[in-house]
C-alpha atoms as a PDB file:
ATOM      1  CA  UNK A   1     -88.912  39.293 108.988  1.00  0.00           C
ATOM      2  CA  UNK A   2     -85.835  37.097 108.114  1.00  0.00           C
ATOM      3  CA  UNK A   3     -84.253  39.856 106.704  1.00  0.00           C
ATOM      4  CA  UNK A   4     -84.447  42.448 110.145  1.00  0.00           C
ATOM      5  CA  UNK A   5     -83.493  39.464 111.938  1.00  0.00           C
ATOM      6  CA  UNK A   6     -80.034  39.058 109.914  1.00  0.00           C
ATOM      7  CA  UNK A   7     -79.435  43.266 110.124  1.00  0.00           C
ATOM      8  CA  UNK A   8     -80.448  43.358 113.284  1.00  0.00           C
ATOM      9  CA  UNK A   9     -77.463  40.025 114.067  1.00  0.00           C
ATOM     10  CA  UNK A  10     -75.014  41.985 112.105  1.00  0.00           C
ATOM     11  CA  UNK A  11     -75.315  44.959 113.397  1.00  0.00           C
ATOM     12  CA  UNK A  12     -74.983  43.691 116.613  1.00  0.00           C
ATOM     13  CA  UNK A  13     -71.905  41.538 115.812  1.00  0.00           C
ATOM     14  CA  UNK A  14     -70.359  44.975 114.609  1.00  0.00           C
ATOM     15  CA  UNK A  15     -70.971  46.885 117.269  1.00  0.00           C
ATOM     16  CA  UNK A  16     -69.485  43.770 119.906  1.00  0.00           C
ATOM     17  CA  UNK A  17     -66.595  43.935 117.747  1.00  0.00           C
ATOM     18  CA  UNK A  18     -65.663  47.496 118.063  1.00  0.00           C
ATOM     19  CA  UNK A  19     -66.521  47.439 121.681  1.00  0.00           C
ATOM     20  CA  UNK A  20     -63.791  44.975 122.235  1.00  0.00           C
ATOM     21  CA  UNK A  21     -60.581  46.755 121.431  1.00  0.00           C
ATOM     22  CA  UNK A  22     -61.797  49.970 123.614  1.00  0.00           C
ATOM     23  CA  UNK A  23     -61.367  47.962 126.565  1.00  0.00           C
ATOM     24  CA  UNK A  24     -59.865  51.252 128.711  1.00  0.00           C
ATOM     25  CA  UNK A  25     -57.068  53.441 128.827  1.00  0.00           C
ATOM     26  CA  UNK A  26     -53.627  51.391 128.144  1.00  0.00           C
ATOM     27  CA  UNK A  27     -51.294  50.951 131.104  1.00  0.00           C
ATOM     28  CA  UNK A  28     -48.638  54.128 132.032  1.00  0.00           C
ATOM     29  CA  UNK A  29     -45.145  52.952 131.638  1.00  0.00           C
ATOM     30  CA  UNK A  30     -43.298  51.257 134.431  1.00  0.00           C
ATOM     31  CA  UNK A  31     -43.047  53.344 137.464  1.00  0.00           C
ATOM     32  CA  UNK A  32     -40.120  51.632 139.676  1.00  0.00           C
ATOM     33  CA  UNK A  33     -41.872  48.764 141.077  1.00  0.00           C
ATOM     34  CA  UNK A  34     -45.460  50.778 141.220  1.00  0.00           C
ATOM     35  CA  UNK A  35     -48.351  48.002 139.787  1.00  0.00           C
ATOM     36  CA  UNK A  36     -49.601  49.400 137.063  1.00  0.00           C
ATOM     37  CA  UNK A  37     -53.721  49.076 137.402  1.00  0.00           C
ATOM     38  CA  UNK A  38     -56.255  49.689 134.764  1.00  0.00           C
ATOM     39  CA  UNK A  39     -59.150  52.291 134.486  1.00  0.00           C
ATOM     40  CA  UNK A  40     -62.049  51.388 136.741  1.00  0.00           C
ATOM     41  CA  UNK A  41     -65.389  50.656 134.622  1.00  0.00           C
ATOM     42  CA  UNK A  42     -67.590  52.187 137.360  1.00  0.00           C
ATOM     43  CA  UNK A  43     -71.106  51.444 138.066  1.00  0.00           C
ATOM     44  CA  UNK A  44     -72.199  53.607 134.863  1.00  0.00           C
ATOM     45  CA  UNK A  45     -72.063  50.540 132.921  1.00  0.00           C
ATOM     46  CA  UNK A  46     -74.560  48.978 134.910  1.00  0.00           C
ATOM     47  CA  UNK A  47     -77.051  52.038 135.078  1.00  0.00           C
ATOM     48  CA  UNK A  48     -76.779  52.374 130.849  1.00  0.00           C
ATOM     49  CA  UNK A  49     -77.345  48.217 130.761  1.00  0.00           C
ATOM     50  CA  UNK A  50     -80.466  48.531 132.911  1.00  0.00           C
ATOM     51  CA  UNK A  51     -81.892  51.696 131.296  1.00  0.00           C
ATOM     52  CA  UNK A  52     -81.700  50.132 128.421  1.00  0.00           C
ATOM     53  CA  UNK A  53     -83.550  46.821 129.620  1.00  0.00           C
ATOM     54  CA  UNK A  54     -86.402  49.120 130.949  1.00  0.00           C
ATOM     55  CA  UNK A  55     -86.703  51.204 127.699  1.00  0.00           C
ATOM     56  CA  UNK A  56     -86.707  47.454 125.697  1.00  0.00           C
ATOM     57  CA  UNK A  57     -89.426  46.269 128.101  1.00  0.00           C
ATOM     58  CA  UNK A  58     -91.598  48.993 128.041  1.00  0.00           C
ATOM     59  CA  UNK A  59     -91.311  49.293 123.806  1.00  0.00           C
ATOM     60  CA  UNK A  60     -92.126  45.211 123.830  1.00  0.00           C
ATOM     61  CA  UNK A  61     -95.203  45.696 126.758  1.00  0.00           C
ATOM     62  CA  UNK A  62     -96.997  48.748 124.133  1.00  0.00           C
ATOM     63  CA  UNK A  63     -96.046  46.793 121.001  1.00  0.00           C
ATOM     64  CA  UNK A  64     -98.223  43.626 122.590  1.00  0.00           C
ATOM     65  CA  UNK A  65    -100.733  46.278 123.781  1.00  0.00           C
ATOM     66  CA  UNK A  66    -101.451  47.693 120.581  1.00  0.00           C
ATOM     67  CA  UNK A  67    -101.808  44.233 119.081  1.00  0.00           C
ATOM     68  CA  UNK A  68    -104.557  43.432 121.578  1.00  0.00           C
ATOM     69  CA  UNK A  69    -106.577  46.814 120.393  1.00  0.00           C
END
């Protein structure tokens, strides 16, 4: 069990650490005076996040379920 727990902590530690340097697109050069804004993230984010929540619920209500049986 220990040893999930530690590749499951790693794993996740990689995968935040990739995540942060592909923040968005990089700014376009300087345009005359025009503010230079970054890519929108978009609600997509949120949709994937929450998705994923449900899927994680649902896998942790059968696992419990099963146990039960």
């Amino acid at each position: 069990m220990k040893n999930h727990i530690l590749k499951l902590f790693f794993t996740i530690a990689f995968l935040i650490f990739l995540a942060a340097g592909s923040y968005s697109q990089p700014p376009t050069p300087d345009r005359g005076g025009e503010e230079n804004e970054p890519a929108p993230v978009g609600s997509g984010l949120l949709i994937l996040l929450s998705l994923g929540a449900a899927y994680g619920a649902k896998k942790v209500y059968d696992a419990r379920r099963k146990l039960r049986n």
